[in-house]
ModelCIF file with pLDDT and N, C-alpha, C, O atoms, coordinates in Angstrom:
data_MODEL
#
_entry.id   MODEL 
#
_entity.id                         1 
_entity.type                       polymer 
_entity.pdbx_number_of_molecules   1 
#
_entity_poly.entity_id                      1 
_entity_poly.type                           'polypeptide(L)' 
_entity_poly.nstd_linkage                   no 
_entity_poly.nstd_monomer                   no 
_entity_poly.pdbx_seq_one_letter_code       
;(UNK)(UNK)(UNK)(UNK)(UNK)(UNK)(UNK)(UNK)(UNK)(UNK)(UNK)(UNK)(UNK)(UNK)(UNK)(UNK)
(UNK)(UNK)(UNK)(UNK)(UNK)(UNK)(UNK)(UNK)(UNK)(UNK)(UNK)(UNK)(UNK)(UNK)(UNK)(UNK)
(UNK)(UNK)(UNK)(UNK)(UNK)(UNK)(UNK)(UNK)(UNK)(UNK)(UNK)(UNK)(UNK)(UNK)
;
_entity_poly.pdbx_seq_one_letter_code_can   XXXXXXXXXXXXXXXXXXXXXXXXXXXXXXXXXXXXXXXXXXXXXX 
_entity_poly.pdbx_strand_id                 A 
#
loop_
_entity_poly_seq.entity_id 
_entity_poly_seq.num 
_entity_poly_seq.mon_id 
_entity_poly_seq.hetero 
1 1  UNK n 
1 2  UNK n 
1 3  UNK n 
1 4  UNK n 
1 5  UNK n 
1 6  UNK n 
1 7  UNK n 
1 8  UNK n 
1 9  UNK n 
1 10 UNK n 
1 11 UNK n 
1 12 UNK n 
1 13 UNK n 
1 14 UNK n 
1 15 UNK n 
1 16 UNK n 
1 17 UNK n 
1 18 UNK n 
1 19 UNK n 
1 20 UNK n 
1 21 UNK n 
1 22 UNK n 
1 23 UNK n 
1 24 UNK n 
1 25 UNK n 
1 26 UNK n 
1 27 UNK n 
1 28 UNK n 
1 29 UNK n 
1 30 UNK n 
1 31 UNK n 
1 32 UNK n 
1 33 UNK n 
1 34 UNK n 
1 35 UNK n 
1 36 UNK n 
1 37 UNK n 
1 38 UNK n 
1 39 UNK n 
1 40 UNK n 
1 41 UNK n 
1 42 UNK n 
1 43 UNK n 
1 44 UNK n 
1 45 UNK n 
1 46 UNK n 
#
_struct_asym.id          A 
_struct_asym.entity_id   1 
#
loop_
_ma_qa_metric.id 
_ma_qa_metric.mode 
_ma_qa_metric.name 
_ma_qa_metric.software_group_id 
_ma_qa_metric.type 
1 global pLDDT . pLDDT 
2 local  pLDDT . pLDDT 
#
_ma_qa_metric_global.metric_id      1 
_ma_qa_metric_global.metric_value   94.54 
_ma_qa_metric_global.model_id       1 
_ma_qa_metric_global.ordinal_id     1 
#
loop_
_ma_qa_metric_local.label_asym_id 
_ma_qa_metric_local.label_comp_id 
_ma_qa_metric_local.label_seq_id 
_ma_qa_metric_local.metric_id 
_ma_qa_metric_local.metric_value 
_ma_qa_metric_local.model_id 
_ma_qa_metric_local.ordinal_id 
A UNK 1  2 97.00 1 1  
A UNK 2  2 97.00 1 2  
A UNK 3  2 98.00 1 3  
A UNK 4  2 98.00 1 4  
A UNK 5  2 98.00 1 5  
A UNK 6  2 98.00 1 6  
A UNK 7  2 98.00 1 7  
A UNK 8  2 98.00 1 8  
A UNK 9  2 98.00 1 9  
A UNK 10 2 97.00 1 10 
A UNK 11 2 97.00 1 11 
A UNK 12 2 97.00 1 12 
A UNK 13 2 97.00 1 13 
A UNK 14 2 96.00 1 14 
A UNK 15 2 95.00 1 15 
A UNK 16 2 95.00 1 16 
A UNK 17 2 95.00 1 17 
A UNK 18 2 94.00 1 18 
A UNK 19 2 93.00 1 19 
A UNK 20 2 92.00 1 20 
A UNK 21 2 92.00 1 21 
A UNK 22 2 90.00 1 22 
A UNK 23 2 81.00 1 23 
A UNK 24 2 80.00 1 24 
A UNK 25 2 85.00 1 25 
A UNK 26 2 89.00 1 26 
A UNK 27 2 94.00 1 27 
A UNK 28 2 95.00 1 28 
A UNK 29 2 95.00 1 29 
A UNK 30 2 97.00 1 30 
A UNK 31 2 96.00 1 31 
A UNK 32 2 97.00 1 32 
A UNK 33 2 97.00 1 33 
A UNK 34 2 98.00 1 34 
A UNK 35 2 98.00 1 35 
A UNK 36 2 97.00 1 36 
A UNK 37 2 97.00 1 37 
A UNK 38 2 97.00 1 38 
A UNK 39 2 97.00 1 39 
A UNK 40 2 95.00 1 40 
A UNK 41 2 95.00 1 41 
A UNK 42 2 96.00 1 42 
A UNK 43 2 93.00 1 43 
A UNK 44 2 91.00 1 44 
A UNK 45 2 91.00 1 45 
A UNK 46 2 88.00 1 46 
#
loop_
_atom_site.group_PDB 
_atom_site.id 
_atom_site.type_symbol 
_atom_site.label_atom_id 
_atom_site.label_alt_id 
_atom_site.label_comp_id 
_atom_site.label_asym_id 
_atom_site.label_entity_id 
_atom_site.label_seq_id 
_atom_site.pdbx_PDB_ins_code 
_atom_site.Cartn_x 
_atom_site.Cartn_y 
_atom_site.Cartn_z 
_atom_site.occupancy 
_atom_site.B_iso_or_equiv 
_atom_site.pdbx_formal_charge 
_atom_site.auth_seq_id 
_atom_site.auth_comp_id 
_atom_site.auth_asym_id 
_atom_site.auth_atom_id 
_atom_site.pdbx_PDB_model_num 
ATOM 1   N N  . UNK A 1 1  ? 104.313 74.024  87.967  1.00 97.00 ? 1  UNK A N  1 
ATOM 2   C CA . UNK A 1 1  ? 104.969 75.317  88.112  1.00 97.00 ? 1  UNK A CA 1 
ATOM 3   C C  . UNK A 1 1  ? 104.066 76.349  88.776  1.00 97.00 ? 1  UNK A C  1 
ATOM 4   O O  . UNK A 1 1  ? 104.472 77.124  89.641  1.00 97.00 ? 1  UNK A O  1 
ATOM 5   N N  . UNK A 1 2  ? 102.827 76.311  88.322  1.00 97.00 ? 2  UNK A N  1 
ATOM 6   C CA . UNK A 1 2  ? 101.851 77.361  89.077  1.00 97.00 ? 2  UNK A CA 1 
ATOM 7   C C  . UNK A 1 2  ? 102.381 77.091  90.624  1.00 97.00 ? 2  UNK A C  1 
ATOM 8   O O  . UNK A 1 2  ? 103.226 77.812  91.155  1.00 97.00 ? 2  UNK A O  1 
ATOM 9   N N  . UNK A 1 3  ? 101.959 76.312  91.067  1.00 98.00 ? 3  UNK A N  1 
ATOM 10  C CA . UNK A 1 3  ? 102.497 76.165  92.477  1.00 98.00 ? 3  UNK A CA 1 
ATOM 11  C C  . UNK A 1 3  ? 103.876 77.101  93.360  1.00 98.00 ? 3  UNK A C  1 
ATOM 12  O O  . UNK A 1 3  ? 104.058 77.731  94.402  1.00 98.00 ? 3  UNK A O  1 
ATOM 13  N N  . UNK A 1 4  ? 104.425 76.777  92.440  1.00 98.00 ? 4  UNK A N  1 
ATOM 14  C CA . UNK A 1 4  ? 105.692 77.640  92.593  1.00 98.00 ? 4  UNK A CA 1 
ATOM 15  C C  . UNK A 1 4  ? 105.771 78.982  92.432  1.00 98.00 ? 4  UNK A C  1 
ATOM 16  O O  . UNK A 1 4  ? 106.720 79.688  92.775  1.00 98.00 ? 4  UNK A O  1 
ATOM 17  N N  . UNK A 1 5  ? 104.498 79.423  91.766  1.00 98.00 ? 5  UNK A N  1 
ATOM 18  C CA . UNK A 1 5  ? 105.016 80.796  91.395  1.00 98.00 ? 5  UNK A CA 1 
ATOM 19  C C  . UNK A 1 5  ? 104.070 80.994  92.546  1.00 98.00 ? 5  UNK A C  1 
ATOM 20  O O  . UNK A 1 5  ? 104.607 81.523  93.520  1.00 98.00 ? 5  UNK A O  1 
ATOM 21  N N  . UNK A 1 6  ? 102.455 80.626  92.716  1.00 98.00 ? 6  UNK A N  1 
ATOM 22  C CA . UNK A 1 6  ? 101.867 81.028  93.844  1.00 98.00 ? 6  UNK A CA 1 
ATOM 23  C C  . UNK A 1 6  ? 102.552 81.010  95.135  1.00 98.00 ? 6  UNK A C  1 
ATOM 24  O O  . UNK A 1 6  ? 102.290 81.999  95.819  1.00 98.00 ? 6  UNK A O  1 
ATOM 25  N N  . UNK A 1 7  ? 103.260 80.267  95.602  1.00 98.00 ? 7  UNK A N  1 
ATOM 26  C CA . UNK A 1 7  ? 104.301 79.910  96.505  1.00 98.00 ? 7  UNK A CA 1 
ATOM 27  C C  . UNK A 1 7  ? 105.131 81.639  96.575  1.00 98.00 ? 7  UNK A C  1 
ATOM 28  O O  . UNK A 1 7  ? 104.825 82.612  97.265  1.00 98.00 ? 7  UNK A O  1 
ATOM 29  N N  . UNK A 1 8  ? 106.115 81.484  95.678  1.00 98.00 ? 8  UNK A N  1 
ATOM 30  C CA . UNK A 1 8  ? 107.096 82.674  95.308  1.00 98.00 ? 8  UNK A CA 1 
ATOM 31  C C  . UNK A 1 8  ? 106.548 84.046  95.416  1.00 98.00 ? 8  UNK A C  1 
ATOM 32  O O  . UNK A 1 8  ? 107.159 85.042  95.804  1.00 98.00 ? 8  UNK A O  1 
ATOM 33  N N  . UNK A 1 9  ? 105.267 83.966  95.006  1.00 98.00 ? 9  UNK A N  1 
ATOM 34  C CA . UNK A 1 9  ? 105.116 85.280  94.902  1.00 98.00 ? 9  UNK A CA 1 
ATOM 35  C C  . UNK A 1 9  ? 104.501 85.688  95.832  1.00 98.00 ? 9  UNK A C  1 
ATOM 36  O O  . UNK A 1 9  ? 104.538 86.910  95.978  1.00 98.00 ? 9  UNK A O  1 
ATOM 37  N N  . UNK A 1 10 ? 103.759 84.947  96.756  1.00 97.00 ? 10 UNK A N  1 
ATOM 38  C CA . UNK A 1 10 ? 102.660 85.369  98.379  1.00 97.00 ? 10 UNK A CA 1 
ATOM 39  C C  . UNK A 1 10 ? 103.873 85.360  99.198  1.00 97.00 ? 10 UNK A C  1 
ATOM 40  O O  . UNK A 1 10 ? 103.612 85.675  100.359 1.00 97.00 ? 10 UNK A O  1 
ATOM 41  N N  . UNK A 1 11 ? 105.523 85.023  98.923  1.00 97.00 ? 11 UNK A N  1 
ATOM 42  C CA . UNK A 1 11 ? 106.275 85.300  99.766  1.00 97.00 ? 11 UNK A CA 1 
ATOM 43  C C  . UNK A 1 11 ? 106.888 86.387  99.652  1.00 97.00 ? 11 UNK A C  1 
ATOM 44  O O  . UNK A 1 11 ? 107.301 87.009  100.631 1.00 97.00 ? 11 UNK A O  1 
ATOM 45  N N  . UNK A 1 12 ? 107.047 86.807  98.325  1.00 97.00 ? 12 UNK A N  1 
ATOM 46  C CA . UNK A 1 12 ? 107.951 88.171  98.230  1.00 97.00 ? 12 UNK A CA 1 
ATOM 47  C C  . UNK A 1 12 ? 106.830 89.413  98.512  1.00 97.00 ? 12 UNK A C  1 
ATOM 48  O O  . UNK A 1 12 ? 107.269 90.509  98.860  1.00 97.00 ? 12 UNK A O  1 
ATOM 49  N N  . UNK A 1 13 ? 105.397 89.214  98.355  1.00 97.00 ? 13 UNK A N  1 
ATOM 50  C CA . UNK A 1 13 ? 105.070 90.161  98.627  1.00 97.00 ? 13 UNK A CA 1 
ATOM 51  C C  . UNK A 1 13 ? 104.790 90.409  100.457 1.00 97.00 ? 13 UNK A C  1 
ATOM 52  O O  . UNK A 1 13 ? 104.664 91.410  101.163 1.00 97.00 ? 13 UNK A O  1 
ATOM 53  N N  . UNK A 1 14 ? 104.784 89.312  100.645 1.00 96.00 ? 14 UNK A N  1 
ATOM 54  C CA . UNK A 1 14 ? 104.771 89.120  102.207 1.00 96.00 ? 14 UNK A CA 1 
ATOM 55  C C  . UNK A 1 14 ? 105.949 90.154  102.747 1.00 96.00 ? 14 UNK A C  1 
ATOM 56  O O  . UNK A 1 14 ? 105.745 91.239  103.293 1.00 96.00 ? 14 UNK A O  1 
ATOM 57  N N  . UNK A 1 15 ? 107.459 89.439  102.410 1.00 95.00 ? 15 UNK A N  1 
ATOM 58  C CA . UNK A 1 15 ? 108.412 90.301  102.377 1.00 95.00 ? 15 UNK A CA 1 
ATOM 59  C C  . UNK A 1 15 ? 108.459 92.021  102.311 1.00 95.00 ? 15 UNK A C  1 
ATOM 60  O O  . UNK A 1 15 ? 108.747 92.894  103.130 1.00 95.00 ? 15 UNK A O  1 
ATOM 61  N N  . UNK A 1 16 ? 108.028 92.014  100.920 1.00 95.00 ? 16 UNK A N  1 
ATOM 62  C CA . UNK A 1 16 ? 108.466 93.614  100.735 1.00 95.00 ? 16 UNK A CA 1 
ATOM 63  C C  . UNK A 1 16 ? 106.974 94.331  101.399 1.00 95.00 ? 16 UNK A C  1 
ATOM 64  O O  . UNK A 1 16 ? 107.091 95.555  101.343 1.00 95.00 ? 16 UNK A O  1 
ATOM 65  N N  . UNK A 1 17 ? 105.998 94.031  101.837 1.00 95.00 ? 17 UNK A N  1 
ATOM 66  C CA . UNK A 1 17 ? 104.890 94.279  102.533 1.00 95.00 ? 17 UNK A CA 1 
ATOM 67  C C  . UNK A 1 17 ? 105.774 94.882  104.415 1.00 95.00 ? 17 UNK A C  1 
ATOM 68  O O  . UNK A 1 17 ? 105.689 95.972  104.981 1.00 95.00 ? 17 UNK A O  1 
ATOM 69  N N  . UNK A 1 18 ? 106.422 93.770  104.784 1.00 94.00 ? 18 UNK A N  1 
ATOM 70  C CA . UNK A 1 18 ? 106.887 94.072  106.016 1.00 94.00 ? 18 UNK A CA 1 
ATOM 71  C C  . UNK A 1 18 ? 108.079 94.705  105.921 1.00 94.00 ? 18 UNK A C  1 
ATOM 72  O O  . UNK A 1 18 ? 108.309 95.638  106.691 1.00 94.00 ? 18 UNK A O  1 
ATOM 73  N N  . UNK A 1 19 ? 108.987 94.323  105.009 1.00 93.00 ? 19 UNK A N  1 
ATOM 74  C CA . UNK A 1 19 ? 109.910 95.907  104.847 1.00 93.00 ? 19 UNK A CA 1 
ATOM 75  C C  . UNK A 1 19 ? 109.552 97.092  104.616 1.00 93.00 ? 19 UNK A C  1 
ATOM 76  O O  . UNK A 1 19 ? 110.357 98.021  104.686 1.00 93.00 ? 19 UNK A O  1 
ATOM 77  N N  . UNK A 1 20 ? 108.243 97.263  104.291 1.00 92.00 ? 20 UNK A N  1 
ATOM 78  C CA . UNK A 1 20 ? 107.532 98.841  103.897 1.00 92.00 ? 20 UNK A CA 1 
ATOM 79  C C  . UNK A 1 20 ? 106.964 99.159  105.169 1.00 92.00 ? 20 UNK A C  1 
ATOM 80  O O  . UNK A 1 20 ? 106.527 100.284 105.412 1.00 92.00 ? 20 UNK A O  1 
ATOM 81  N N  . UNK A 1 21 ? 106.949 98.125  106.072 1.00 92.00 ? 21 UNK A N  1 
ATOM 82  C CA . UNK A 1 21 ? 106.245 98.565  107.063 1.00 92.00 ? 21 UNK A CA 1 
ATOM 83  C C  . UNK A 1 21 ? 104.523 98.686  106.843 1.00 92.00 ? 21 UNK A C  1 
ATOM 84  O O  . UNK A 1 21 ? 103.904 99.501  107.527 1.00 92.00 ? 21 UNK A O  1 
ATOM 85  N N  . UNK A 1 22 ? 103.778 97.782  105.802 1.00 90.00 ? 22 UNK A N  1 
ATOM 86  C CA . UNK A 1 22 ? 102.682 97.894  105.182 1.00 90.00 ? 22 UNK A CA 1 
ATOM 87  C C  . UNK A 1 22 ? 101.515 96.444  106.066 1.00 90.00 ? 22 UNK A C  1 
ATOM 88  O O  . UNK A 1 22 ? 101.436 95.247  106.343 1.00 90.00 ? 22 UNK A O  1 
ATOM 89  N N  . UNK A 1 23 ? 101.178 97.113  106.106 1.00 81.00 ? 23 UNK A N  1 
ATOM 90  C CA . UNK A 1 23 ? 100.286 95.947  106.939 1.00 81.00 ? 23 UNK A CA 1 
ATOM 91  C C  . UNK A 1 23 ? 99.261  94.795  105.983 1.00 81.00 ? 23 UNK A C  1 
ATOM 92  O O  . UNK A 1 23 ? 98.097  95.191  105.912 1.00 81.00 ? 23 UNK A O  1 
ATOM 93  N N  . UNK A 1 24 ? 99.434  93.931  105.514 1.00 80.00 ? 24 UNK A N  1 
ATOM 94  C CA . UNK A 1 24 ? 98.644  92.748  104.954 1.00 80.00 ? 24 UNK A CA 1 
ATOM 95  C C  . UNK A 1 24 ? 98.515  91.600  105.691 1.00 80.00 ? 24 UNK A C  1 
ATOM 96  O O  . UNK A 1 24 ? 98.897  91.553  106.861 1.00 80.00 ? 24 UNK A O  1 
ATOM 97  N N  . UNK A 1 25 ? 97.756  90.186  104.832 1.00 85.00 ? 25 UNK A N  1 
ATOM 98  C CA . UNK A 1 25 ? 97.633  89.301  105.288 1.00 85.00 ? 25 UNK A CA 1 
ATOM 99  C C  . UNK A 1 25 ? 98.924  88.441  105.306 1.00 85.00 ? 25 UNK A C  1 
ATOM 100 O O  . UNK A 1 25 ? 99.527  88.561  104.239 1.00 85.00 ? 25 UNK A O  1 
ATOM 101 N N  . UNK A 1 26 ? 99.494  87.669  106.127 1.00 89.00 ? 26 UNK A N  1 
ATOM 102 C CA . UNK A 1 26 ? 100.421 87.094  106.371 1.00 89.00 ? 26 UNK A CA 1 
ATOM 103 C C  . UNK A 1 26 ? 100.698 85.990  104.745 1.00 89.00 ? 26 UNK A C  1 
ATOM 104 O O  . UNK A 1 26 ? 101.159 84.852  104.657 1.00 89.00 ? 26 UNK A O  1 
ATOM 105 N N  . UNK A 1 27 ? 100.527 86.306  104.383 1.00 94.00 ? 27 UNK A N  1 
ATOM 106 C CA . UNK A 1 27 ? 100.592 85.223  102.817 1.00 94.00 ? 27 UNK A CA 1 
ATOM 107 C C  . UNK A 1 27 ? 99.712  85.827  101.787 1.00 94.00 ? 27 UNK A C  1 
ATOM 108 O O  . UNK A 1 27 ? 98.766  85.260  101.239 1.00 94.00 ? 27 UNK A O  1 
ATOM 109 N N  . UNK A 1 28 ? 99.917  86.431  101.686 1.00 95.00 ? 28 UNK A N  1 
ATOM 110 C CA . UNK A 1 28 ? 99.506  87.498  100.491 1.00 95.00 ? 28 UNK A CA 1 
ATOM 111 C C  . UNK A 1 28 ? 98.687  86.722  99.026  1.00 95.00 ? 28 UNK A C  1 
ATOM 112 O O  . UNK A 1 28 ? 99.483  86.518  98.109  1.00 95.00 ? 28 UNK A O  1 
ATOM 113 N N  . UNK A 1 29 ? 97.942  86.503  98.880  1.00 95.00 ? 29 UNK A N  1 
ATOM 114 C CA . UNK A 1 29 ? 96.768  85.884  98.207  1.00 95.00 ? 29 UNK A CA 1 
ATOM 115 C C  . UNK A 1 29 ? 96.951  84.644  97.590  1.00 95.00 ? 29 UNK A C  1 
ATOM 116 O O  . UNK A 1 29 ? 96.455  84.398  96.490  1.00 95.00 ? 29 UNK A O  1 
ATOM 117 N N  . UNK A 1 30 ? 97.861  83.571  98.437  1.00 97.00 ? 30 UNK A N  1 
ATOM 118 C CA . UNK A 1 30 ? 98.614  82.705  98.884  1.00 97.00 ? 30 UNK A CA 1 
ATOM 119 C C  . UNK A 1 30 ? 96.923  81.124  98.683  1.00 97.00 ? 30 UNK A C  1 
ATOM 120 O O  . UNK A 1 30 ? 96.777  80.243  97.836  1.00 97.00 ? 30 UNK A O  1 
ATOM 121 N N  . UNK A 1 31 ? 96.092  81.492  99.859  1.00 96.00 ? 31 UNK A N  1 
ATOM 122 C CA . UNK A 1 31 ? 95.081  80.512  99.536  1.00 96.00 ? 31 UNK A CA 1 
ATOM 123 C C  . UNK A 1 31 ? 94.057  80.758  98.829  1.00 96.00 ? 31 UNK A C  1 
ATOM 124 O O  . UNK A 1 31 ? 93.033  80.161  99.161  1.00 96.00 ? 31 UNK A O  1 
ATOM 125 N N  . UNK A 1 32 ? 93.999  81.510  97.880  1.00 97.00 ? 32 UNK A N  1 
ATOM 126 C CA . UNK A 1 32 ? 93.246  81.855  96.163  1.00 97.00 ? 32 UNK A CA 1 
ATOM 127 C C  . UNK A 1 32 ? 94.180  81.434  95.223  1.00 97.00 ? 32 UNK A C  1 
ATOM 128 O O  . UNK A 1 32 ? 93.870  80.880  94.168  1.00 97.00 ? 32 UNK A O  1 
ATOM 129 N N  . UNK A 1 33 ? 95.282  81.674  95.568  1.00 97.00 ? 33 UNK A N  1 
ATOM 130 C CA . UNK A 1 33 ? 96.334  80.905  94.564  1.00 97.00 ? 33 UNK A CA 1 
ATOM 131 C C  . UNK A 1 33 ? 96.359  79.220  94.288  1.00 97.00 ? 33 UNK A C  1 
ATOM 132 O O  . UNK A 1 33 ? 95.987  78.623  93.277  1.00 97.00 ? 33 UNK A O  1 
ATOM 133 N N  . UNK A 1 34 ? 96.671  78.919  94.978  1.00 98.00 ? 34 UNK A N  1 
ATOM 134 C CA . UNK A 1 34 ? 96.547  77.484  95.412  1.00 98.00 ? 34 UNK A CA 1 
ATOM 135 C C  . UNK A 1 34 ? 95.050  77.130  95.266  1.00 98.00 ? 34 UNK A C  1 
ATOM 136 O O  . UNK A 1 34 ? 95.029  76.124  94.558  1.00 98.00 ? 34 UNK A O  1 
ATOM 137 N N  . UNK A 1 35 ? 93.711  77.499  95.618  1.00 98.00 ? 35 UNK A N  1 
ATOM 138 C CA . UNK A 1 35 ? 92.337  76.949  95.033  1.00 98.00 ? 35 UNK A CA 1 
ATOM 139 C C  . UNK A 1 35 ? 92.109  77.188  93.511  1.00 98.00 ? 35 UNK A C  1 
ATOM 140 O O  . UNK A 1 35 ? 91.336  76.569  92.780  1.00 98.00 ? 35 UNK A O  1 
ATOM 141 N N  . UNK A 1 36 ? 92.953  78.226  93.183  1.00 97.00 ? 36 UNK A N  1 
ATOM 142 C CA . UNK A 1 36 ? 92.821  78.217  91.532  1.00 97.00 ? 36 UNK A CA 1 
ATOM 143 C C  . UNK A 1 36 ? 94.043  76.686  91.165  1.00 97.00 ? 36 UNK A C  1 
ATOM 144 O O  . UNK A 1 36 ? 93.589  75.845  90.389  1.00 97.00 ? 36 UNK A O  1 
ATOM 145 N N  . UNK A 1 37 ? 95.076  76.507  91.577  1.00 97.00 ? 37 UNK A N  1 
ATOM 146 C CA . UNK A 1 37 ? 96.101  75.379  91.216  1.00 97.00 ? 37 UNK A CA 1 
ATOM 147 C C  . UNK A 1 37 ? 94.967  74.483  91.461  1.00 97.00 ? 37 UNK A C  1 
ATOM 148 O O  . UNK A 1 37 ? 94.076  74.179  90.668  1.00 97.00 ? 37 UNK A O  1 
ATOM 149 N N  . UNK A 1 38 ? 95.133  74.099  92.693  1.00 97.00 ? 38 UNK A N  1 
ATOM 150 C CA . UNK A 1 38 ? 94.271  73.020  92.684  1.00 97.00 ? 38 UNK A CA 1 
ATOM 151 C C  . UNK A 1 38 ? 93.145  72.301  91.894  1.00 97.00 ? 38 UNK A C  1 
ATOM 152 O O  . UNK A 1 38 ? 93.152  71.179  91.388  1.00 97.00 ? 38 UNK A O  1 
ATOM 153 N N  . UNK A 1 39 ? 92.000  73.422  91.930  1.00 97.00 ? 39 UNK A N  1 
ATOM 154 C CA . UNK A 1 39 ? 90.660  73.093  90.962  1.00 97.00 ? 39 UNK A CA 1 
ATOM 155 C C  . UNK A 1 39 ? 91.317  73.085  89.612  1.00 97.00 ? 39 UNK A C  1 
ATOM 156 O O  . UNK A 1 39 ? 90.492  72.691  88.788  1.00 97.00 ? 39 UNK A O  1 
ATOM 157 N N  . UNK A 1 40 ? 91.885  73.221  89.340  1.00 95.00 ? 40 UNK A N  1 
ATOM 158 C CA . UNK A 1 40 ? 92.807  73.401  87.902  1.00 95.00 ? 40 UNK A CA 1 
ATOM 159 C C  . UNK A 1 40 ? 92.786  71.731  87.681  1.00 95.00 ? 40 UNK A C  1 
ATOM 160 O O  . UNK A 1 40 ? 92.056  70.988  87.025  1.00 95.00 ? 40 UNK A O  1 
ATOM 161 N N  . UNK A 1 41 ? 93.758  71.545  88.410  1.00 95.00 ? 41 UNK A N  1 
ATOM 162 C CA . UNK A 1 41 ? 94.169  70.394  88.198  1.00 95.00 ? 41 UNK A CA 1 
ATOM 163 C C  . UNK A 1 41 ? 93.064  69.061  88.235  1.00 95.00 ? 41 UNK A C  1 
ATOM 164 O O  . UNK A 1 41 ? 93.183  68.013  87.601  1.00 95.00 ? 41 UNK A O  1 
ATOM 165 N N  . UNK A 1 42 ? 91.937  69.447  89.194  1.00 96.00 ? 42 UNK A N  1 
ATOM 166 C CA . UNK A 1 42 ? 91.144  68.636  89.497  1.00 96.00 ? 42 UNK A CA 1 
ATOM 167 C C  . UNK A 1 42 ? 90.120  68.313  88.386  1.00 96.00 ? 42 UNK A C  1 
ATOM 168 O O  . UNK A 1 42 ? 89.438  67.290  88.329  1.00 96.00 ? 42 UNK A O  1 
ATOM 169 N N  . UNK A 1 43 ? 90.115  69.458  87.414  1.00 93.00 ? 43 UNK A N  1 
ATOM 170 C CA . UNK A 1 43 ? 89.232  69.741  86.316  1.00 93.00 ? 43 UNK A CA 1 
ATOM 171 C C  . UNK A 1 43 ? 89.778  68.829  85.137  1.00 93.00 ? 43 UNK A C  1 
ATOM 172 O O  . UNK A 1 43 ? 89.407  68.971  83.972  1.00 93.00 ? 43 UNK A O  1 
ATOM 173 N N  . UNK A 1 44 ? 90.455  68.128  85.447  1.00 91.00 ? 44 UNK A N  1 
ATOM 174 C CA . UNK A 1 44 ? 90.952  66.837  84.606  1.00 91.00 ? 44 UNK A CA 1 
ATOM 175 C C  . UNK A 1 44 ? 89.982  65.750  84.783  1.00 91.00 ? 44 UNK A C  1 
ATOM 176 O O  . UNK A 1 44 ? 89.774  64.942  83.877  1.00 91.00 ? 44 UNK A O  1 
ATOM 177 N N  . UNK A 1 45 ? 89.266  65.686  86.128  1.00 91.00 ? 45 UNK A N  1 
ATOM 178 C CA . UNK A 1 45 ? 88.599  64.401  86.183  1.00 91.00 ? 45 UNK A CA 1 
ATOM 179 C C  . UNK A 1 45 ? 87.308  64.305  85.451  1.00 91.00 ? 45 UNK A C  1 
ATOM 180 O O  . UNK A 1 45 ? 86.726  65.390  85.447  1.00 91.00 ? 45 UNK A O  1 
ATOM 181 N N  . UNK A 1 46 ? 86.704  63.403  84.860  1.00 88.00 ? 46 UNK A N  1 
ATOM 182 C CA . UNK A 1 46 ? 85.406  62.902  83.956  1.00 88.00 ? 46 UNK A CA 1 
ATOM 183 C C  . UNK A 1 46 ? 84.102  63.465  85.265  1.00 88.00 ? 46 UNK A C  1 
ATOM 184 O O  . UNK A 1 46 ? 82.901  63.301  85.050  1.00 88.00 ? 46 UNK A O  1 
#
């Protein structure tokens, strides 16, 4: 599920970022999201 929400949420802010006319990064903290999922998951291994 993390995935999904990191997903969901670097898009809506993407979104309401360019409807404000607000200038950010095109995926809004999109690949910190995903290195926290990831190492997450990886932190299972011995």
């Amino acid at each position: 599920w993390v995935f999904f929400v990191v997903n969901a949420l670097s898009e809506s802010l993407h979104r309401e970022f360019t409807r404000r006319g607000m200038v950010e990064e095109p995926q809004p903290g999109r690949s910190l999201g995903l290195a926290y999922a990831i190492l997450s998951i990886l932190g299972i291994i011995p």
